[in-house]
Protein backbone atom coordinates (compact mmCIF):
# COMPACT_ATOMS: atom_id res chain seq x y z
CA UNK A 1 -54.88 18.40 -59.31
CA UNK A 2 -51.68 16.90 -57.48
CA UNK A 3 -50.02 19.63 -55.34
CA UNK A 4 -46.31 20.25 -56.62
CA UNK A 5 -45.31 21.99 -53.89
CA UNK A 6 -45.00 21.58 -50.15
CA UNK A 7 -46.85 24.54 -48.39
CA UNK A 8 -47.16 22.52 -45.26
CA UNK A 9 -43.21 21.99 -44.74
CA UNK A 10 -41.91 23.25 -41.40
CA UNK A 11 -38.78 26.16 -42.95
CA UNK A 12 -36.93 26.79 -40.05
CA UNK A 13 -35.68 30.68 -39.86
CA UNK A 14 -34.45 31.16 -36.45
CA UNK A 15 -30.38 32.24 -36.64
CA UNK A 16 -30.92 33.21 -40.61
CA UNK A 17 -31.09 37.30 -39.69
CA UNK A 18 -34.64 36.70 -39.96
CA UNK A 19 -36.64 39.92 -39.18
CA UNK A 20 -40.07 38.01 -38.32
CA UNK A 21 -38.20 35.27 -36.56
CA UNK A 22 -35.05 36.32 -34.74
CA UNK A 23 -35.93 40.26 -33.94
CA UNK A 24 -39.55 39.45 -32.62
CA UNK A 25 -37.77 39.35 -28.90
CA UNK A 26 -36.31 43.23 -29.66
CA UNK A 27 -39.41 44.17 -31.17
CA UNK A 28 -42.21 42.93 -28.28
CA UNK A 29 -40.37 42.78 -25.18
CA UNK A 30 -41.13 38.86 -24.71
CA UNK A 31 -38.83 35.45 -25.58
CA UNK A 32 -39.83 32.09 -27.64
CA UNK A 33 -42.77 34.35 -29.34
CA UNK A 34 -44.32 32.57 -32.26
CA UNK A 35 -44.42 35.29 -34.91
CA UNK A 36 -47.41 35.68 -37.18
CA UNK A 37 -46.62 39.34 -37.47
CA UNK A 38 -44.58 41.06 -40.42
CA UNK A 39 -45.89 40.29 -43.94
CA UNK A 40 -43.47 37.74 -45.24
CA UNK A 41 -44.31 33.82 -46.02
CA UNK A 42 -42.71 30.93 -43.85
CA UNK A 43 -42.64 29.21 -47.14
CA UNK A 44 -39.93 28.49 -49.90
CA UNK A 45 -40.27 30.50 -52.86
CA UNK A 46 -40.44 29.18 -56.36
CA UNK A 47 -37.86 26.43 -56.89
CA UNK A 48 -36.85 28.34 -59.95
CA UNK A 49 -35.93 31.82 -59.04
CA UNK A 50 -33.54 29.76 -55.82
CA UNK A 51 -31.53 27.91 -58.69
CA UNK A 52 -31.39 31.23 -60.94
CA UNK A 53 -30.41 32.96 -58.14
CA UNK A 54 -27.70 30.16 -57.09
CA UNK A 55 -26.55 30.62 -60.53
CA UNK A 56 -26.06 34.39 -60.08
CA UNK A 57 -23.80 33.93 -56.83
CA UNK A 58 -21.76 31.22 -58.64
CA UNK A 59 -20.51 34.15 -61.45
CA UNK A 60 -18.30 35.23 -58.06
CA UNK A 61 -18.17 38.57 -59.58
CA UNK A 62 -20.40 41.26 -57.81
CA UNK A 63 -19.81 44.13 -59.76
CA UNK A 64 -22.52 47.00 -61.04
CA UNK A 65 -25.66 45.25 -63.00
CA UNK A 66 -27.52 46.96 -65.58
CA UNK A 67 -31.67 45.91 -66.38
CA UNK A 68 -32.13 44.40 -69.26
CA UNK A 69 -34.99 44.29 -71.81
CA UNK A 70 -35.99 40.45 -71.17
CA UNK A 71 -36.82 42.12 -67.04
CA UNK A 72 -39.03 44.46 -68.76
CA UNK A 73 -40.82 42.33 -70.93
CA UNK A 74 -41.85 39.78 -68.08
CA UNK A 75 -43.40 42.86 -66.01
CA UNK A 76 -45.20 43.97 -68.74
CA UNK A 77 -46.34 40.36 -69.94
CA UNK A 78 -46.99 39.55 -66.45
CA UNK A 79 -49.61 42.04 -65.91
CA UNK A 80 -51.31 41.83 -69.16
CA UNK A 81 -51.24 37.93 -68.04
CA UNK A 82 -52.83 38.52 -65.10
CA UNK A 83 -54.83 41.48 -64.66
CA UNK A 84 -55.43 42.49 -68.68
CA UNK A 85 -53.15 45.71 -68.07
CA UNK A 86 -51.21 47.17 -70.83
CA UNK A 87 -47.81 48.89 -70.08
CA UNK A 88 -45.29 49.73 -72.20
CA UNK A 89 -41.55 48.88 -70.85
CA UNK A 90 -40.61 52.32 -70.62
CA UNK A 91 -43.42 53.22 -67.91
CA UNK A 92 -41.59 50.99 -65.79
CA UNK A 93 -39.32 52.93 -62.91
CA UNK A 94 -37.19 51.05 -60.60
CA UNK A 95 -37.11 51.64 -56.33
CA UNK A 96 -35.86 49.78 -54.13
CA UNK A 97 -39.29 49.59 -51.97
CA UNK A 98 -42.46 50.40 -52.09
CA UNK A 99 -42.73 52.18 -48.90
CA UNK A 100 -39.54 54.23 -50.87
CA UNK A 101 -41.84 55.03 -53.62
CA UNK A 102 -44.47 56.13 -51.48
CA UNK A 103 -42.05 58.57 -49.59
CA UNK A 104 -40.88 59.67 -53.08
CA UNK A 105 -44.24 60.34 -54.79
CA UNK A 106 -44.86 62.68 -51.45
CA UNK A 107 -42.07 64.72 -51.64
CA UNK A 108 -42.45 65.14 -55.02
CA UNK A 109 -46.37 65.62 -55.37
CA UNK A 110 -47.05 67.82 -52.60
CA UNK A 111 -45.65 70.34 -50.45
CA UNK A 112 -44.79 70.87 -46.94
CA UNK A 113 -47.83 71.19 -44.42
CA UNK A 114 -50.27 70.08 -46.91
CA UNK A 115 -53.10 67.67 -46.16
CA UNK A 116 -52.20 63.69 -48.10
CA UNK A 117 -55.55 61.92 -47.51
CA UNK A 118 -55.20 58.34 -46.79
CA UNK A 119 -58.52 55.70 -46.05
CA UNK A 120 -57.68 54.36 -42.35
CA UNK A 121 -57.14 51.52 -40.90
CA UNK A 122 -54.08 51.00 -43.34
CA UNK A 123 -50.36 49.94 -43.50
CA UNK A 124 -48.56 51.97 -41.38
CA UNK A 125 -46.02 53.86 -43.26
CA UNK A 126 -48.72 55.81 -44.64
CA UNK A 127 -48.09 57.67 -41.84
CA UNK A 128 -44.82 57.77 -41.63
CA UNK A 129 -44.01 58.82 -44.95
CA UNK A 130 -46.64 61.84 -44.59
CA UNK A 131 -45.90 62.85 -41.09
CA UNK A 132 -41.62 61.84 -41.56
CA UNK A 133 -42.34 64.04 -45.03
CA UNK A 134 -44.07 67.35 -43.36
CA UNK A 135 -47.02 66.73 -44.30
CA UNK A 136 -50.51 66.56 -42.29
CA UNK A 137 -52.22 63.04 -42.65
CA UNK A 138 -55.82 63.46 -43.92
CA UNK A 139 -57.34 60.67 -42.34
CA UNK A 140 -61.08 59.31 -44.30
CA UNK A 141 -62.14 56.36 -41.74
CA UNK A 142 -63.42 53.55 -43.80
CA UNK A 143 -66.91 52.18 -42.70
CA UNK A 144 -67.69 48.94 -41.94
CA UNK A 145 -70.47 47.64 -43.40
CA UNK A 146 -71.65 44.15 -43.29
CA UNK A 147 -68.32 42.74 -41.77
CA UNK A 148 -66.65 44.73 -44.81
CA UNK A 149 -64.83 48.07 -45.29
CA UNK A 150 -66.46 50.69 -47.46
CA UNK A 151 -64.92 53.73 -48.80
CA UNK A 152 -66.23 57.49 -46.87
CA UNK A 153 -66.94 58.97 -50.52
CA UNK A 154 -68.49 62.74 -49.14
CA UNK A 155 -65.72 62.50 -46.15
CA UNK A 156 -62.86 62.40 -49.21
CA UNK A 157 -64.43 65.01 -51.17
CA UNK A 158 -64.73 67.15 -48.33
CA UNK A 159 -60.84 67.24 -48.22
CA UNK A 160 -60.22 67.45 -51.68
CA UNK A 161 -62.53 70.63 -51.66
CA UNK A 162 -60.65 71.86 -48.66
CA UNK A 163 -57.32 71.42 -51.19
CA UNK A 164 -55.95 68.46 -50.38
CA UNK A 165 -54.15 67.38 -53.73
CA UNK A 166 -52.47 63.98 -53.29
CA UNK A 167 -54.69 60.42 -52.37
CA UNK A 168 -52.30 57.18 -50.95
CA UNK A 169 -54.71 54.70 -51.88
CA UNK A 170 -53.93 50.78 -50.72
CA UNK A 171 -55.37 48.30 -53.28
CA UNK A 172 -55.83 45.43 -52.05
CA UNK A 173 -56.41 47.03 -48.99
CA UNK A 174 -54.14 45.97 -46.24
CA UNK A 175 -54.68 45.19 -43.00
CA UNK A 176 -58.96 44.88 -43.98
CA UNK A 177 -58.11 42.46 -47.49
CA UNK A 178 -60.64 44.61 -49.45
CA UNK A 179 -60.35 44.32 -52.88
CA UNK A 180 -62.14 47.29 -54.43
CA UNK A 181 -63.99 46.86 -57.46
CA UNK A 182 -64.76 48.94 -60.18
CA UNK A 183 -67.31 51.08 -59.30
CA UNK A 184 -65.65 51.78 -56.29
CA UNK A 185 -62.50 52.75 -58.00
CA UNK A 186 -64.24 54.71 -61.08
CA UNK A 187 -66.00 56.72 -58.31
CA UNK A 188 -62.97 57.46 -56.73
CA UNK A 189 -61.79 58.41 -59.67
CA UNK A 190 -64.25 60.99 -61.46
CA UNK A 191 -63.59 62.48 -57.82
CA UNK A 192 -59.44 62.77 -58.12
CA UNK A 193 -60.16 63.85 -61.59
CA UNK A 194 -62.29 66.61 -60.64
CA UNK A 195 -60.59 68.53 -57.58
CA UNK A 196 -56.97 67.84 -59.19
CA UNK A 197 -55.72 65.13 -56.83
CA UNK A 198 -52.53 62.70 -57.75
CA UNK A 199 -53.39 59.53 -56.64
CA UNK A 200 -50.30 56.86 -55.64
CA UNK A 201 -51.48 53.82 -55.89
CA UNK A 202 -50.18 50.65 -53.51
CA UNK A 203 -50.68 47.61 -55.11
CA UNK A 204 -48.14 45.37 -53.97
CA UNK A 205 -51.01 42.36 -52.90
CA UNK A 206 -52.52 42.81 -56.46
CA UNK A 207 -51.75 39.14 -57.21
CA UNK A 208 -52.93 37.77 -54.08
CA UNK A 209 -56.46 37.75 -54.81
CA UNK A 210 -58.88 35.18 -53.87
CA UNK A 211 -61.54 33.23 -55.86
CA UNK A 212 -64.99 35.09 -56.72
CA UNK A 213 -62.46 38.68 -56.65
CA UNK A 214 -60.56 40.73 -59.38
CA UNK A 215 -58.14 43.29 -58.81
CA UNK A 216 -58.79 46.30 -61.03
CA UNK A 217 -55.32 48.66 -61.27
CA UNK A 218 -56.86 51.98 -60.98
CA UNK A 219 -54.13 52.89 -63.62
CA UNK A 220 -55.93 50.97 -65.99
CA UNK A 221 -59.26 52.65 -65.84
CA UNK A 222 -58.67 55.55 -68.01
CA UNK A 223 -56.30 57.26 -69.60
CA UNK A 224 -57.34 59.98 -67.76
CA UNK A 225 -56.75 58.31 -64.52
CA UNK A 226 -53.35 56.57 -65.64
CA UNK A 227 -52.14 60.22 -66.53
CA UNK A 228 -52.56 60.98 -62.84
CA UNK A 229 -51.74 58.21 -61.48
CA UNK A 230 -48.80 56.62 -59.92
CA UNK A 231 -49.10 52.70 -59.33
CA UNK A 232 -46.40 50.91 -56.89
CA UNK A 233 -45.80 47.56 -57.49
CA UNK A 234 -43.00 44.39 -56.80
CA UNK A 235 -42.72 40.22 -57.28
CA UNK A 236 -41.98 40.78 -53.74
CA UNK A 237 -44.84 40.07 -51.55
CA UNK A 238 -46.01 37.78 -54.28
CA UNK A 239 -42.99 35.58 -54.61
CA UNK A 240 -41.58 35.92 -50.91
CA UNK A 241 -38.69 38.09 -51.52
CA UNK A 242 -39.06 41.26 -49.78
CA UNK A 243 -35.24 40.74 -48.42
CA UNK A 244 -34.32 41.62 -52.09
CA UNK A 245 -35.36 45.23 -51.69
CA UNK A 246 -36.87 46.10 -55.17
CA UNK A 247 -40.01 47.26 -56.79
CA UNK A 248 -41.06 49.33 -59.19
CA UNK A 249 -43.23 51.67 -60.28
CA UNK A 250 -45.20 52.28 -63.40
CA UNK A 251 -45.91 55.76 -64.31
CA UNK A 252 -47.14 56.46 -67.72
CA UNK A 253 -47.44 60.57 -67.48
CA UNK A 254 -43.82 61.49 -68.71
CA UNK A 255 -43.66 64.52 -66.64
CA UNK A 256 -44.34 62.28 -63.54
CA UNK A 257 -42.66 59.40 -64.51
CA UNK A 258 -39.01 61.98 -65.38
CA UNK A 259 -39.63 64.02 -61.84
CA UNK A 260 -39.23 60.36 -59.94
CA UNK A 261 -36.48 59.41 -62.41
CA UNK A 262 -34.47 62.36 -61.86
CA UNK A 263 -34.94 62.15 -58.39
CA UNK A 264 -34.28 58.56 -57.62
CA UNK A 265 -31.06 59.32 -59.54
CA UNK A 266 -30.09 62.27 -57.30
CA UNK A 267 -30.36 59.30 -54.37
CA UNK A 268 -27.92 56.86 -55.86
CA UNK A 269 -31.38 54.54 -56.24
CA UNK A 270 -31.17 53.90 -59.38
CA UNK A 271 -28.63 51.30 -59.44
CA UNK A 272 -30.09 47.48 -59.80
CA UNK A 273 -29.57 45.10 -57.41
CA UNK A 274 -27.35 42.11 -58.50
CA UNK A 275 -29.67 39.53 -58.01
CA UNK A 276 -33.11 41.06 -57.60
CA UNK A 277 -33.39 40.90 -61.45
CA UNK A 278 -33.38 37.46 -62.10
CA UNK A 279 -35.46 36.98 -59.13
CA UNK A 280 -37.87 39.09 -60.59
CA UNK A 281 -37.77 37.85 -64.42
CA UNK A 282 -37.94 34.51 -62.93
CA UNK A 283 -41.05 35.15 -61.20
CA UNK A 284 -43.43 36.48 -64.02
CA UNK A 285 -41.71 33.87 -66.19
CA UNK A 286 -41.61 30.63 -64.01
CA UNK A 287 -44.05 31.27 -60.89
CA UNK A 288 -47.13 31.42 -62.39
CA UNK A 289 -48.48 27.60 -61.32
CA UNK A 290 -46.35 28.40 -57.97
CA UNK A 291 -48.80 31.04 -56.93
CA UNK A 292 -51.80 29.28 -58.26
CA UNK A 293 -51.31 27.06 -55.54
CA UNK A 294 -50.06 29.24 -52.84
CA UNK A 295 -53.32 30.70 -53.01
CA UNK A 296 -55.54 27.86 -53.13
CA UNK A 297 -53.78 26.83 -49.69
CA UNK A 298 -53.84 30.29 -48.41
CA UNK A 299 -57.79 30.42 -48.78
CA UNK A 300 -57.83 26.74 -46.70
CA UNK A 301 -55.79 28.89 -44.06
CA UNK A 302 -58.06 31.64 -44.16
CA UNK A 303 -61.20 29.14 -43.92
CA UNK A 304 -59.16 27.25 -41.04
CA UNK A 305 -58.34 30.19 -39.13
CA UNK A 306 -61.64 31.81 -39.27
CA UNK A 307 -63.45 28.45 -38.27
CA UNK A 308 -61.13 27.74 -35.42
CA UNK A 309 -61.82 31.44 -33.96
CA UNK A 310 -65.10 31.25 -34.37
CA UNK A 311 -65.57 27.74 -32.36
CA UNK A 312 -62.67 28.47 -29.85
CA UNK A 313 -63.11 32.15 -29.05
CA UNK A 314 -66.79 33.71 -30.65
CA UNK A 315 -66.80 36.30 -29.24
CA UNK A 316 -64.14 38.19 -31.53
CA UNK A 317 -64.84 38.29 -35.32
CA UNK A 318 -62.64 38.41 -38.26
CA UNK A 319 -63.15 40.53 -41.45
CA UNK A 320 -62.88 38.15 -44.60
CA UNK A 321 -60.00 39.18 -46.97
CA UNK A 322 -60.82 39.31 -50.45
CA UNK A 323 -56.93 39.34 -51.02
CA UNK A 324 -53.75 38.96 -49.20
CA UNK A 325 -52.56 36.72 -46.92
CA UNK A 326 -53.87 38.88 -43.50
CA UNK A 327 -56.52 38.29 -41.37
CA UNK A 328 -58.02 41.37 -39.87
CA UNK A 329 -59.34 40.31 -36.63
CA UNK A 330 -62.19 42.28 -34.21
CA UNK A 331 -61.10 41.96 -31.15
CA UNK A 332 -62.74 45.05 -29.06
CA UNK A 333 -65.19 42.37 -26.88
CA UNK A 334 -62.30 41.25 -25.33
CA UNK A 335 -62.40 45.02 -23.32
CA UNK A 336 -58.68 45.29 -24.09
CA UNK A 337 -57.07 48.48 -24.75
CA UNK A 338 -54.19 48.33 -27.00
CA UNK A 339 -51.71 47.90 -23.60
CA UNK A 340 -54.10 44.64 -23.03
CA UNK A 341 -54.38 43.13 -26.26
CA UNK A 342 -50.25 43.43 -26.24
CA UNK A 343 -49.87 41.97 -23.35
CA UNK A 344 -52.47 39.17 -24.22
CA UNK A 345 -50.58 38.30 -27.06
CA UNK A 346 -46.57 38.93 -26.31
CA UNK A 347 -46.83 37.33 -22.44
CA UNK A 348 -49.46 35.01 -21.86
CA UNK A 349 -50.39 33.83 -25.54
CA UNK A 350 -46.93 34.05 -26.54
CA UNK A 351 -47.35 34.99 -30.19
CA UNK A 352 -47.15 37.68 -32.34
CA UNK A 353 -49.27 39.27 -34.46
CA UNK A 354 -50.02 42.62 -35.22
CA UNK A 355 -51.74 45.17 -32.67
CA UNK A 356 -54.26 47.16 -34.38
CA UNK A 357 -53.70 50.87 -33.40
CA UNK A 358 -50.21 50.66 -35.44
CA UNK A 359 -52.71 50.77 -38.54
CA UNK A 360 -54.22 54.23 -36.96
CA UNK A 361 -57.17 54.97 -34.48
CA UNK A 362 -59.29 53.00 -36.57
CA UNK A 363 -57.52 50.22 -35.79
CA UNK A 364 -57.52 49.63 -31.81
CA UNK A 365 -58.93 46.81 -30.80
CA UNK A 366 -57.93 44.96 -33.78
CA UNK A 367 -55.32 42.41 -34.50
CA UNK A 368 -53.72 41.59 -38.07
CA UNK A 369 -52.65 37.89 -38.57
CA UNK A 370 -49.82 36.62 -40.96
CA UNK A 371 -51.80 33.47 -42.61
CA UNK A 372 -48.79 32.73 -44.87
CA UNK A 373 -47.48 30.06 -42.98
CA UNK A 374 -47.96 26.37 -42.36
CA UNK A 375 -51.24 25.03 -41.29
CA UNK A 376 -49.57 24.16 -38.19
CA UNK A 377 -47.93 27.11 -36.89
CA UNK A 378 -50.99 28.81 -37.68
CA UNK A 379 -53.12 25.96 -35.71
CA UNK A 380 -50.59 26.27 -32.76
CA UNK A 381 -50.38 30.37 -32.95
CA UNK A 382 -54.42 29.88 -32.51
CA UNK A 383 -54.52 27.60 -29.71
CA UNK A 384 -51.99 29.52 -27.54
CA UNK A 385 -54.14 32.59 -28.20
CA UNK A 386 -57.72 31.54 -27.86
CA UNK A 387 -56.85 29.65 -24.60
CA UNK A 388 -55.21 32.75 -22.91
CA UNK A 389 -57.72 34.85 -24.14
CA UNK A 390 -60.29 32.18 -22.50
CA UNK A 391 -58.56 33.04 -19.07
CA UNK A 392 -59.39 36.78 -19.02
């Protein structure tokens, strides 16, 4: 099949307030960085949600907007679409982030000084939202078995017997790309079920799944699991619009699902955005062929990136991501302490990516690479690398 859209064209996003592009400087300490680092796309989203959203800013009005039915209805048909979920519109709550939603579903779910386990390496607000919160991060290192992460079962269980009550699980797991399947997650489950733990569930790369993988919402197990259960989700990282700010949650237990509701109101979070709407409706409703393709040439990058390291520098190996668009690297033969590998990168590679130890302990010595980008950039953020890491 003919490609319809251009992954390959060069966007250029220096001087647009670009976060990745034009604060990488601020942010590493080093100029004329190539930035595979923060988990946005260098690509143009679907040519759809630009026009709706072109049509939005021509109304020149700005005032208050209120979500309407039609946004429900392409979440809901969306996931049962995609990932055979059923949802019912009014499980649906709106925040602007998910990292918001995490924060949230802490303060809300536990109390001060307790113990929030988390499964490490991960996405670094975990922390902050449990340390920033009060709380003590309960840290279950995932093993790596076979070049792939595996879930610490007994290590879990020991701190749910010890009383931790609340689980921050990342599915797909990000920075490793596991997707877990259902055995995995059903496990998980009988033990959240049985020592009384709330599980929040990230699962904002859901749709960025690779062939041979399926993503199974943990919500969608059980009722027994949905009922304790809160599952974080946005078009987002999906459609490349995280500069919208909006997400949402779906939380099917009413007591739950009114304790976030009343307290997102008490913020003044509640409102929606003026344009995220359409972006969003437009999304499920238009992007479906959009991401169908995104992913086929995000799996060439991942087989093109992995190939080049392995040829150029073998000595480091990467950890194949069932989903997402990061590539978790192993980079500990290098002897490079977190200091090094920074250095490495921001002043003699001269890219960006992502230093490991920001995704915990488990992390140093690793390096997380933005794939969702042309071939070329990604070719050229390669070749700088491998050749300075060549010199050590």
């Amino acid at each position: 099949m003919a490609a319809n859209y251009q992954f390959d064209q060069i966007v250029n996003r220096k001087n647009t307030r670009s976060f990745k592009w034009d604060h990488a400087e601020t942010m590493f300490g080093a100029k004329d960085l190539l930035p595979l680092w923060v988990a946005d796309m260098d690509f143009l989203t679907v040519p759809a949600i630009t026009q709706r959203l072109v049509e939005r800013a021509q109304l020149g009005s700005y005032g208050y907007s209120v979500r309407t039915d039609s946004y429900h209805e392409a979440i809901v048909s969306w996931y049962r679409r995609r990932h055979e979920w059923t949802i019912q519109n009014d499980w649906i709550v709106d925040s602007p982030s998910v990292v918001t939603s995490l924060s949230l579903a802490v303060q809300l779910f536990s109390e001060p000084g307790d113990t929030v386990v988390i499964q490490t390496p991960v996405y670094y607000p975990f922390y902050e939202v449990i340390r920033g919160n009060d709380r003590v991060v309960g840290a279950s290192s995932l093993r790596v078995v076979n070049n792939r992460y595996e879930m610490d079962f007994d290590g879990m269980e020991a701190m749910f017997q010890a009383g931790a009550k609340l689980l921050l699980l990342c599915s797909p797991h990000n920075p490793g790309g596991r997707v877990w399947n259902e055995d995995e997650l059903r496990r998980l489950g009988d033990l959240c079920l049985r020592y009384g733990v709330t599980v929040v569930s990230d699962e904002i790369h859901a749709d960025l799944v690779h062939s041979g993988n399926l993503h199974t919402p943990f919500a969608s197990l059980s009722q027994e699991l949905a009922d304790i259960t809160i599952t974080c989700l946005s078009a987002t990282k999906t459609f490349n619009l995280p500069g919208l700010h909006t997400s949402f949650m779906v939380i099917s237990n009413a007591s739950s699902r009114r304790r976030m509701d009343q307290r997102l109101k008490l913020l003044g979070l509640r409102n929606a955005n003026h344009f995220a709407e359409d972006a969003v409706e437009t999304a499920f409703n238009e992007g479906e062929a959009w991401l169908d393709e995104l992913l086929v040439y995000i799996e060439g990058n991942i087989a093109f990136a992995s190939q080049y390291l392995a040829q150029h520098l073998p000595q480091v190996k990467t950890m194949m991501p069932d989903a997402t668009y990061l590539l978790w690297v192993d980079c500990r033969s290098l002897g490079l302490d977190s200091r090094g590998l920074k250095e490495l990168m921001f002043h003699q590679a001269k890219v960006a990516f992502n230093e490991g130890s920001g995704f915990g302990e488990d992390g140093a010595g690793w390096l997380r690479i933005n794939l969702a980008c042309p071939r070329s950039l990604l070719a050229q953020a390669l070749e700088q690398f491998c050749e300075a890491a060549r010199k050590l």
